[in-house]
Protein backbone atom coordinates (compact mmCIF):
# COMPACT_ATOMS: atom_id res chain seq x y z
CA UNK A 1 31.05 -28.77 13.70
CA UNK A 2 27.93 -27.38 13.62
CA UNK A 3 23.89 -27.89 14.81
CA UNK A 4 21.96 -25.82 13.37
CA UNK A 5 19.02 -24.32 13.84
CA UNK A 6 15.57 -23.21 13.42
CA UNK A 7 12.14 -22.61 11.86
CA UNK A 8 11.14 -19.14 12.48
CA UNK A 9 13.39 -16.80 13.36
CA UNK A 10 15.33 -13.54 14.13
CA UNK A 11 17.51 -11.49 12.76
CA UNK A 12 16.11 -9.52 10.18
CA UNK A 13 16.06 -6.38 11.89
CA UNK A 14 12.60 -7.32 12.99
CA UNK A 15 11.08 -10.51 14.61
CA UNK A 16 12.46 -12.54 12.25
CA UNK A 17 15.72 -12.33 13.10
CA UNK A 18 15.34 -12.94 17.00
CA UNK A 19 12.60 -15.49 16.21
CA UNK A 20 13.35 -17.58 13.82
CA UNK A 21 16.31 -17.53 15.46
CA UNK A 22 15.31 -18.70 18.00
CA UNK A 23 13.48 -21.18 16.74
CA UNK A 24 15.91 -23.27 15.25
CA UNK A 25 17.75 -26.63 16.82
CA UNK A 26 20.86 -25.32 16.91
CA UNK A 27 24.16 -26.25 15.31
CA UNK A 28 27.33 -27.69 17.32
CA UNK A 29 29.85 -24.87 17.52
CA UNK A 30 33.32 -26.13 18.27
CA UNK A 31 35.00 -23.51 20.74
CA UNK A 32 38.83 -23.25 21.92
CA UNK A 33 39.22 -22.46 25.88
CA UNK A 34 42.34 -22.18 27.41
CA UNK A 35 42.33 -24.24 30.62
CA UNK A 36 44.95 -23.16 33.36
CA UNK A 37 46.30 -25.40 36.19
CA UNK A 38 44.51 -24.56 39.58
CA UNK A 39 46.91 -21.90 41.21
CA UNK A 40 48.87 -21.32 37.69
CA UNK A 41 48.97 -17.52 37.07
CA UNK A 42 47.37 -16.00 34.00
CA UNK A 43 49.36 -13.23 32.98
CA UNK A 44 46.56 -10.30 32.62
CA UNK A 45 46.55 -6.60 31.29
CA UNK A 46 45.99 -3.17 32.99
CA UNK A 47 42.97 -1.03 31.60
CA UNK A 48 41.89 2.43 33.04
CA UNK A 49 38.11 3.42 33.13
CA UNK A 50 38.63 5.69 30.12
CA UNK A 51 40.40 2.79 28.02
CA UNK A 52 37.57 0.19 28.94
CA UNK A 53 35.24 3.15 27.87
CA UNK A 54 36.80 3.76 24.49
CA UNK A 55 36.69 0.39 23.43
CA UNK A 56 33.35 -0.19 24.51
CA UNK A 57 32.62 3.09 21.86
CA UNK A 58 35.27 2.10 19.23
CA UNK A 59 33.59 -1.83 19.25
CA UNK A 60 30.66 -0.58 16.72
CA UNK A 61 31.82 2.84 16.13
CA UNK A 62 34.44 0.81 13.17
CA UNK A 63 31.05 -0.16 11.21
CA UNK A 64 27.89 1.61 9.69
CA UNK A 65 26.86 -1.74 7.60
CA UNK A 66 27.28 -5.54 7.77
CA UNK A 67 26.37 -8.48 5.60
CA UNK A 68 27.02 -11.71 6.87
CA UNK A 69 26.19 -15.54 6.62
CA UNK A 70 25.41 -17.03 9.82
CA UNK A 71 24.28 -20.23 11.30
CA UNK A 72 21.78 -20.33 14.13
CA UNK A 73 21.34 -22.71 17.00
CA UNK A 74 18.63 -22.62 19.71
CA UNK A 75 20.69 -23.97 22.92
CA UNK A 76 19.35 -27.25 24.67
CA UNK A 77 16.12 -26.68 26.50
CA UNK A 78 14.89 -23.79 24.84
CA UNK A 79 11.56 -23.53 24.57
CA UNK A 80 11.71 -23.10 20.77
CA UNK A 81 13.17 -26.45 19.99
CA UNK A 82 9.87 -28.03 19.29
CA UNK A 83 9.42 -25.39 16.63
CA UNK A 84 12.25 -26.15 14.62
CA UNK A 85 13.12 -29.42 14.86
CA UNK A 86 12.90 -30.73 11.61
CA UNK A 87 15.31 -28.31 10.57
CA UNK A 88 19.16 -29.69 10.81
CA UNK A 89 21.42 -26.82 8.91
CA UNK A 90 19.26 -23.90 8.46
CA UNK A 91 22.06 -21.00 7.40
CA UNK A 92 20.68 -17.17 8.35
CA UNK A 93 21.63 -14.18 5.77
CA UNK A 94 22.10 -11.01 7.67
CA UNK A 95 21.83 -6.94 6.80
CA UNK A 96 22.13 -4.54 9.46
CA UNK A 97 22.38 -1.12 8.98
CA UNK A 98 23.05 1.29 12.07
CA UNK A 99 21.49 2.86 13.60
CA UNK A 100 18.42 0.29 13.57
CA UNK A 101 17.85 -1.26 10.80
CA UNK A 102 18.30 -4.95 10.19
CA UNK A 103 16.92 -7.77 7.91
CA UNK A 104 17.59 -11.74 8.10
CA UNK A 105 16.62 -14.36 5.91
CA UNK A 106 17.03 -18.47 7.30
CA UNK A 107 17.02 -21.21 5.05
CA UNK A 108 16.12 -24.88 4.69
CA UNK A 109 18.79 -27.60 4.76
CA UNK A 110 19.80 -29.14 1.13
CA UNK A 111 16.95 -26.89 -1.05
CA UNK A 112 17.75 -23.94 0.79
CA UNK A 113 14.17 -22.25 0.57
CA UNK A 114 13.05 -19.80 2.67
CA UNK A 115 11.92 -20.83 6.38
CA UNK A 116 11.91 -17.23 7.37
CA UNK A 117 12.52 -13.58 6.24
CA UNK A 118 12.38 -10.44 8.53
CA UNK A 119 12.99 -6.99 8.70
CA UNK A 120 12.82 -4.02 10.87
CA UNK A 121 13.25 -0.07 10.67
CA UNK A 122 13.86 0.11 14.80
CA UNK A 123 10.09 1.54 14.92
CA UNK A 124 8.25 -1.37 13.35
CA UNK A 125 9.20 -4.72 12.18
CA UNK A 126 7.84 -7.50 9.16
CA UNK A 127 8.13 -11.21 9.69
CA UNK A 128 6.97 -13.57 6.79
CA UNK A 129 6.94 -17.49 7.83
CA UNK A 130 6.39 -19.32 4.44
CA UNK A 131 5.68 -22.55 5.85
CA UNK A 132 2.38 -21.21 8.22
CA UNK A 133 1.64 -18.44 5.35
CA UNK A 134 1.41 -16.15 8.02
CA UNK A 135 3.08 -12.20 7.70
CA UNK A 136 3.61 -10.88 11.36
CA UNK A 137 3.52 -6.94 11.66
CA UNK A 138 4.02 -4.88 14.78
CA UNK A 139 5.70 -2.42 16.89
CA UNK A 140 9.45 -3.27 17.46
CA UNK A 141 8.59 -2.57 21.74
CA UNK A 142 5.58 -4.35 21.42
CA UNK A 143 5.39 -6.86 24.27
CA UNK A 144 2.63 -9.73 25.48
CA UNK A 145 3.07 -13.03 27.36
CA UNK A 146 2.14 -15.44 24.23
CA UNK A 147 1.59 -19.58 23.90
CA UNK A 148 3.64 -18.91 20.65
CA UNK A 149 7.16 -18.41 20.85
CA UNK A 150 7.24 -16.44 17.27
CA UNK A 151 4.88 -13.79 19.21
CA UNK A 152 7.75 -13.24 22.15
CA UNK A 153 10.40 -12.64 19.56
CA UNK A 154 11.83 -8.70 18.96
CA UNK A 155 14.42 -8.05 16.48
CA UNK A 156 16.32 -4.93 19.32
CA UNK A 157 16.78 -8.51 21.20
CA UNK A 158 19.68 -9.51 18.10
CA UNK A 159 19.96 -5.94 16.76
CA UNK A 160 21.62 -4.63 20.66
CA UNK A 161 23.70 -7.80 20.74
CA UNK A 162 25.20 -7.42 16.83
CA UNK A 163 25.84 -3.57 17.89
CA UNK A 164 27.30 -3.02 21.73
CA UNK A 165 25.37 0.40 22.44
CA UNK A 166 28.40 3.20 22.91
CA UNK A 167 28.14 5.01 26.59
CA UNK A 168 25.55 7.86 26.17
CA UNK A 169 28.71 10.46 28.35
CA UNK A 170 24.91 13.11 28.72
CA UNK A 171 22.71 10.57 30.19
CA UNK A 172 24.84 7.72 31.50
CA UNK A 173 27.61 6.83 33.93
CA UNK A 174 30.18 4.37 34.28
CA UNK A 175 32.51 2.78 37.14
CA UNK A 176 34.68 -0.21 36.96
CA UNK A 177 35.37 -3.41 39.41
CA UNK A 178 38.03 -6.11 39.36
CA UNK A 179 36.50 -9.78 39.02
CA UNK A 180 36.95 -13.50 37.98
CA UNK A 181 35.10 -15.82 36.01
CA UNK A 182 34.06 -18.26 38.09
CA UNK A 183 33.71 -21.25 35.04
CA UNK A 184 37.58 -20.33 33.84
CA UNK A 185 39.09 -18.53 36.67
CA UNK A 186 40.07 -15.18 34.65
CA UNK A 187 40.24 -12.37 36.05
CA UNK A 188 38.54 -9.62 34.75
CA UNK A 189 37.07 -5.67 34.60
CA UNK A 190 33.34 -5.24 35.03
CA UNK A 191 32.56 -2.12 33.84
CA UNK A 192 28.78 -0.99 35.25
CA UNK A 193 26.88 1.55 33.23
CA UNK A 194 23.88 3.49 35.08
CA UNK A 195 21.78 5.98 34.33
CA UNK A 196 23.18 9.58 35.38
CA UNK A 197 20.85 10.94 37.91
CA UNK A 198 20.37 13.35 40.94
CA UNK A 199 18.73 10.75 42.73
CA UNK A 200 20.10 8.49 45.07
CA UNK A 201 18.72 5.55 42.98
CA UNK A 202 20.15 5.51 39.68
CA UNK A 203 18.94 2.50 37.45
CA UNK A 204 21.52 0.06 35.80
CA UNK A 205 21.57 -0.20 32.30
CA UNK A 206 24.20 -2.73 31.53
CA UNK A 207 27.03 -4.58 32.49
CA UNK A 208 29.95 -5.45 30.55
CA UNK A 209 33.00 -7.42 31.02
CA UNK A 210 36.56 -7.79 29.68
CA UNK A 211 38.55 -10.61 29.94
CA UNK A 212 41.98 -9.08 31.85
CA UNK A 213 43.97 -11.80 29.43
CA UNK A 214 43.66 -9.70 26.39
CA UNK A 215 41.01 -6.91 26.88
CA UNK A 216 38.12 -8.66 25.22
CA UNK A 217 34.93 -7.99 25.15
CA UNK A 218 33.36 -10.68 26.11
CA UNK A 219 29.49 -10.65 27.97
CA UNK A 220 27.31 -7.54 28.03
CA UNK A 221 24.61 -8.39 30.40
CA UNK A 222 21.21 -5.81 29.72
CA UNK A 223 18.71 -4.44 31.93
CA UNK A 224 15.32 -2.90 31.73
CA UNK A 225 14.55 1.08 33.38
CA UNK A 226 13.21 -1.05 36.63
CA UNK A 227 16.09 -3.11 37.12
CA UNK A 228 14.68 -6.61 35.39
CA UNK A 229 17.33 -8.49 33.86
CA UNK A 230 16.46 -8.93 30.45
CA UNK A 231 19.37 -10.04 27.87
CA UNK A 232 22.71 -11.99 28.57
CA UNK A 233 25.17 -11.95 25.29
CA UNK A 234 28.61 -13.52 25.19
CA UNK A 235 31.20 -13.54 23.00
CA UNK A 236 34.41 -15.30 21.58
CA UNK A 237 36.48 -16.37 19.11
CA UNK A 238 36.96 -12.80 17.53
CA UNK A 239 38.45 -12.37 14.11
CA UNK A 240 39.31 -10.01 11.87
CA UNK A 241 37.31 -8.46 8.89
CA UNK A 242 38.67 -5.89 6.53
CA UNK A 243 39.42 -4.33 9.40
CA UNK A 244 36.92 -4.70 11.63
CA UNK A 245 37.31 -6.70 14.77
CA UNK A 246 34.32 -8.75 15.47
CA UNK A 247 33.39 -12.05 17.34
CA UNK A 248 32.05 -14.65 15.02
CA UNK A 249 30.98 -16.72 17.75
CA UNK A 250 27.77 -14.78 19.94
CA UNK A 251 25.65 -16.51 22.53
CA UNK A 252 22.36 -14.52 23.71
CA UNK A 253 20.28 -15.56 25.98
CA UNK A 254 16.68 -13.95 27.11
CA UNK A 255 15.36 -15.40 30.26
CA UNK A 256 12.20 -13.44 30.49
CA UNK A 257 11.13 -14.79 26.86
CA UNK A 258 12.95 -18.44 27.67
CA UNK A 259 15.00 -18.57 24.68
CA UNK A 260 18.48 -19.00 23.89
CA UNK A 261 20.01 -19.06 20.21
CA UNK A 262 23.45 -19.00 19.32
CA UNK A 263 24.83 -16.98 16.33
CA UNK A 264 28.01 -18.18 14.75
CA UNK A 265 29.95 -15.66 12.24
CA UNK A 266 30.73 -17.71 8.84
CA UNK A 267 31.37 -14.69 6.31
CA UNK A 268 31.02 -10.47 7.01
CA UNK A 269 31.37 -7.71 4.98
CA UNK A 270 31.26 -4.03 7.00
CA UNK A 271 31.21 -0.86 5.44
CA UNK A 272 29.81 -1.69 2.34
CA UNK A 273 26.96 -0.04 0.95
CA UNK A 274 23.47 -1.52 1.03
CA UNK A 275 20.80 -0.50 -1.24
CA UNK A 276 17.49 0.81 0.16
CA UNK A 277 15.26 -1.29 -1.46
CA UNK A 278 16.98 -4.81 0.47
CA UNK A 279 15.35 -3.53 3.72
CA UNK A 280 11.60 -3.94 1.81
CA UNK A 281 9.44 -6.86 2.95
CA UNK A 282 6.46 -7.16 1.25
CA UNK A 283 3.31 -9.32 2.08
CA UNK A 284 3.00 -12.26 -0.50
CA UNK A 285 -0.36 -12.58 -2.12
CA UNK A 286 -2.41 -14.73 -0.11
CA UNK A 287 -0.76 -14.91 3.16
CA UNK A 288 -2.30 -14.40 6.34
CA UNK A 289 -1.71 -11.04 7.69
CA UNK A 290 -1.18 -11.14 11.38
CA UNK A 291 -1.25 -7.61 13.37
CA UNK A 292 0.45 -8.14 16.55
CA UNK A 293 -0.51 -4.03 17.15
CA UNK A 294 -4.55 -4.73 17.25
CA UNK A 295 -5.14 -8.87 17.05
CA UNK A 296 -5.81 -10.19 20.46
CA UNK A 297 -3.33 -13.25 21.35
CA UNK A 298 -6.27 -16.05 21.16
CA UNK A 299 -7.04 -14.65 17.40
CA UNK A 300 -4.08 -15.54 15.58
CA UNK A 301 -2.52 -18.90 16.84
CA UNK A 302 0.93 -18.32 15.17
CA UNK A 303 1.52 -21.95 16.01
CA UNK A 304 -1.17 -23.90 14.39
């Protein structure tokens, strides 16, 4: 069953993608959990360091490409919900292309046109939003508290949770802990990755943890060079696709921005080739070019 979501977006490899995204009321995603008897024992599976490692590398290492049709669903009491709410099935088209690149398109319920399209090179990023006529240009880092939720949206926010960053061996380091989920009671490994450094400080970068009931992936929780929690992703119900063994159900969640979409997996193709020329997003004649690089905030109210 499904909610879906938005109005603007995210997930073109730009703002798109993580806006619109996130601006969609979501669709109802039915998920499978496993509940255990208080005191029953789950039986769980041994992992060294160096196997948790390796499968935290061999998780994107399998792909170079994807193509996949997604839904998208804004979770209750985002901040975005306002923005997309007359949108009921809105269906997101996505191309990524490692190391950076990514474009998303959402659509309208029943006629299907465009609410959003979006694309980013890792460096820059495009958004087009048909229904305000506005095309949104800036720096993929670029950052400013905004009214406008569209304006808070970064396409690395999707783009780091559809590719698990590999551990950088030169510059980070890595050391494991037992836990437990407190919401199911499984244990698990938390695997912490810091930044490898001389000094008795060394910053965290992520945090990622397995269930211990089949090795999973599932939660990669991010964090910024001064320890500020920025980005909590989760994922389930993982499949398999020619090969490649992905999770078609991903939750991320950015507190800093207030925003929380879901992303739910419908179709994927990895590995095939994608030509050059889908990654180009053009202004349309006549819309409203907004530079997010030079425009102060009060000049371009992406909401009105």
């Amino acid at each position: 069953m499904r909610i879906a979501f938005i109005e603007t977006a995210k997930v073109f490899s730009g703002l798109v993608f993580t806006g619109l995204l996130l601006a969609t009321p979501g669709c109802l995603v039915r998920k499978v959990a496993h509940v255990h008897p208080p005191g029953q024992n789950v039986p769980v599976r041994n992992a060294t360091l160096a196997e948790l490692v390796t499968k935290i590398d061999a998780w994107s290492n399998t792909f170079q490409t994807m193509t996949a049709t997604v839904d998208l669903a804004p979770t209750a009491g985002s901040v975005y919900s306002e923005e997309i709410k007359e949108y009921r099935d809105v269906k997101g088209y996505v191309l990524l292309q490692k190391p950076s690149t990514l474009r998303m398109q959402g659509q309208a319920p029943v006629v299907r046109t465009n609410v959003f399209d979006m694309v980013s090179n890792g460096e820059e990023f495009r958004l087009y939003i048909p229904s305000k006529n506005k095309f949104i240009v800036g720096k993929a880092t670029f950052h400013r508290p905004a009214k406008n939720p569209l304006e808070n949206l970064r396409p690395q926010h999707i783009l780091q949770a559809l590719i698990v960053p590999p551990i950088d061996a030169e510059r980070e380091t890595v050391f494991t802990v037992e836990g437990q989920s407190r919401s199911q009671r499984r244990r698990t490994y938390v695997v912490y990755v810091e930044e490898s450094s001389r000094e008795r400080h060394q910053p965290l970068h992520r945090i990622i943890t397995f269930d211990r009931t089949d090795l999973e992936l599932v939660r990669i929780q991010f964090y910024d060079a001064d320890g500020t929690f920025t980005e909590d992703v989760r994922y389930s119900a993982y499949q398999d696709f020619q090969g490649v063994h992905y999770p078609t159900h991903i939750e991320v969640s950015r507190p800093a921005e207030d925003y929380e979409v879901t992303i739910t997996v419908e179709k994927a193709t990895f590995n095939a080739p994608i030509a050059p020329e889908k990654f180009d997003l053009e202004k349309p004649e006549g819309a409203e070019l907004v530079d997010l690089n030079t425009a102060k905030q009060e000049d371009h109210p992406l909401g009105q």
